[in-house]
Protein backbone atom coordinates (compact mmCIF):
# COMPACT_ATOMS: atom_id res chain seq x y z
CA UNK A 1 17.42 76.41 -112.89
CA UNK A 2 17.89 72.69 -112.96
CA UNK A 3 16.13 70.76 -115.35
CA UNK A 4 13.65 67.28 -113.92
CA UNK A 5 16.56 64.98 -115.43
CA UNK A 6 19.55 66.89 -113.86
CA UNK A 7 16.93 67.24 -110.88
CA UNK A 8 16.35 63.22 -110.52
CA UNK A 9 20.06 62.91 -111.60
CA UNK A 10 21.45 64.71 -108.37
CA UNK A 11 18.44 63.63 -106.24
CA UNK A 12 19.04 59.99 -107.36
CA UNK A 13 23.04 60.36 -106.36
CA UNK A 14 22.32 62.57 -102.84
CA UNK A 15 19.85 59.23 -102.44
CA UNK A 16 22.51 56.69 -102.97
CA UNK A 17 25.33 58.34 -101.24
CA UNK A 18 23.09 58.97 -98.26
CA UNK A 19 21.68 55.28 -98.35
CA UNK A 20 24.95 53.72 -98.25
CA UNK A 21 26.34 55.92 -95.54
CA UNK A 22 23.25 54.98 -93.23
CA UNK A 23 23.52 51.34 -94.20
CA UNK A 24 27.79 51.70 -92.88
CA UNK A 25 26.88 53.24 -89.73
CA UNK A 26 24.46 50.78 -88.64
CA UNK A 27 26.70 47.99 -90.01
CA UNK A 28 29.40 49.09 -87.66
CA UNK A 29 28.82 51.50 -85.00
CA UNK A 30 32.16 50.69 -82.79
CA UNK A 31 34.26 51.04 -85.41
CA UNK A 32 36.20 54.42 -85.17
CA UNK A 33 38.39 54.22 -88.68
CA UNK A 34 35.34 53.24 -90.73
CA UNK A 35 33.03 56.10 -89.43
CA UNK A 36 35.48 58.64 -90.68
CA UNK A 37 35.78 56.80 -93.81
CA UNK A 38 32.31 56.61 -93.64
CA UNK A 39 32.00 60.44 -93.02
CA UNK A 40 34.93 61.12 -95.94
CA UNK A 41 33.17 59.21 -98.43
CA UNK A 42 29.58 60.70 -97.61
CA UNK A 43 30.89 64.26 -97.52
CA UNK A 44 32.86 63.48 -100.88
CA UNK A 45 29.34 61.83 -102.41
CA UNK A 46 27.76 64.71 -102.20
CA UNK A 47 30.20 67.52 -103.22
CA UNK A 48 29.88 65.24 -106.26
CA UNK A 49 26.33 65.98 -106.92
CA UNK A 50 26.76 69.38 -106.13
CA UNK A 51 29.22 68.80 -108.98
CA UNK A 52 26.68 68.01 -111.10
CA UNK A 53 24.72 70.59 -110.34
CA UNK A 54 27.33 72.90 -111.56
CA UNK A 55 28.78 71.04 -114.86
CA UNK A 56 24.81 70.92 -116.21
CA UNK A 57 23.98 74.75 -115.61
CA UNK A 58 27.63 76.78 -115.83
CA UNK A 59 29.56 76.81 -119.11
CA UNK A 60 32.48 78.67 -117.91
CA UNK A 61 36.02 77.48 -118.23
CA UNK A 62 37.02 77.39 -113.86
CA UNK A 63 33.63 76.55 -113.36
CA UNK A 64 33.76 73.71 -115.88
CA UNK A 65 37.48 72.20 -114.35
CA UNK A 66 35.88 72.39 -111.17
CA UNK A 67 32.42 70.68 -111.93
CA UNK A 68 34.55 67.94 -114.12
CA UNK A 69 36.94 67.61 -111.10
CA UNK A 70 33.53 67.05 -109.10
CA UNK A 71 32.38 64.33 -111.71
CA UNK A 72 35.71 62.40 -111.35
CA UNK A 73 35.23 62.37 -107.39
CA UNK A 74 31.56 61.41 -108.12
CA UNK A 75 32.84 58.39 -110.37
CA UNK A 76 35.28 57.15 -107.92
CA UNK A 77 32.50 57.79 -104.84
CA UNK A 78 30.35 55.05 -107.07
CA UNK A 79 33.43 52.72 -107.67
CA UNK A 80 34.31 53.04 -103.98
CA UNK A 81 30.46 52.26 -103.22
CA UNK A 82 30.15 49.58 -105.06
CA UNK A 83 33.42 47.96 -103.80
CA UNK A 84 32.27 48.09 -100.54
CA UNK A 85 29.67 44.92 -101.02
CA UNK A 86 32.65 42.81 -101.53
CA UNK A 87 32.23 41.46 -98.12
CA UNK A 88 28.65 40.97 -98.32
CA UNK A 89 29.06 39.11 -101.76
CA UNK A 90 31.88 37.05 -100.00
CA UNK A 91 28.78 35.35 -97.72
CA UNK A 92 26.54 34.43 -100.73
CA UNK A 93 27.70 31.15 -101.94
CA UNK A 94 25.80 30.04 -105.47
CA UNK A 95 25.57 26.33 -106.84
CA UNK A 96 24.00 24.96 -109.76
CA UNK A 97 23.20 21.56 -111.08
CA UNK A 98 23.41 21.13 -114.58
CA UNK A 99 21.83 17.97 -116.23
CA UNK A 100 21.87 17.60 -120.06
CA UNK A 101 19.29 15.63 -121.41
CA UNK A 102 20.63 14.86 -125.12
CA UNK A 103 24.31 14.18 -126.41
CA UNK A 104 24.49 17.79 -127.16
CA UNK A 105 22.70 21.28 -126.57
CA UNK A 106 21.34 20.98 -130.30
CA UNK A 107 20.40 17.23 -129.87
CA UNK A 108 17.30 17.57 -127.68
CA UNK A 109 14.93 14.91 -127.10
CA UNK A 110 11.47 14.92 -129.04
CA UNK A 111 9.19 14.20 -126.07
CA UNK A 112 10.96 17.42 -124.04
CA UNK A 113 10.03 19.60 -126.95
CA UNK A 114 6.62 18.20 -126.98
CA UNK A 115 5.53 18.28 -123.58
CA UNK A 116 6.93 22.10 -123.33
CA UNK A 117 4.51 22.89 -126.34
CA UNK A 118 1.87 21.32 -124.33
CA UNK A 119 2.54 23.15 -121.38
CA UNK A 120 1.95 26.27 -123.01
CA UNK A 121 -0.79 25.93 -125.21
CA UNK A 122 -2.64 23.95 -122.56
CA UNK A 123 -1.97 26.54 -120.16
CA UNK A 124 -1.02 24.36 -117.26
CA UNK A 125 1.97 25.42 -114.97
């Protein structure tokens, strides 16, 4: 019988697996190679958590190669997951404006210091 961790543990991977292979298939519905992928790498995801399933509640030694074969698959599943955002990090582009207000980090102005001590005991935003 499978424990509430090892219960929220597969649930939480079936979830994620599942998730991500929705989010593919609406992301490209005309594309023949990547719904197989697709299909591959959902029906990999979850013999992986059936995987875990198996390597929590059987302590035998085939059982146990298989289950830690399943974990391995499971671990590449997430790396492969992951790795597939690349192209939706590729259209976030970040800038930042930096503006130092002393000669150093350590050399900060008195009146900065001050009027952030204000701020908070004054309780003004």
């Amino acid at each position: 019988m499978l424990s509430s961790l090892q219960l929220t543990e597969v649930s939480g991977g079936i979830a994620t697996v599942y998730v991500r292979y929705k989010q593919v298939y609406a992301l490209s519905p005309g594309e023949l190679k990547i719904a197989r992928l697709n299909k591959a790498g959902f029906t990999l995801g979850m013999i992986s958590c059936f995987g875990l399933c198996i390597i929590a509640n059987f302590q035998g030694y085939i059982v146990h190669i298989i289950s830690t074969i399943s974990e391995w698959s499971l671990a590449f599943s997430f790396l492969s997951f992951f790795l597939t955002y690349i192209r939706d990090f590729q259209k976030i582009s970040l800038r930042a404006d930096v503006s130092l207000s002393g000669h150093n980090v350590c050399n900060t102005p008195n009146s900065f210091v001050a009027d952030e001590h204000t701020l908070l005991i004054g309780g003004r935003l």
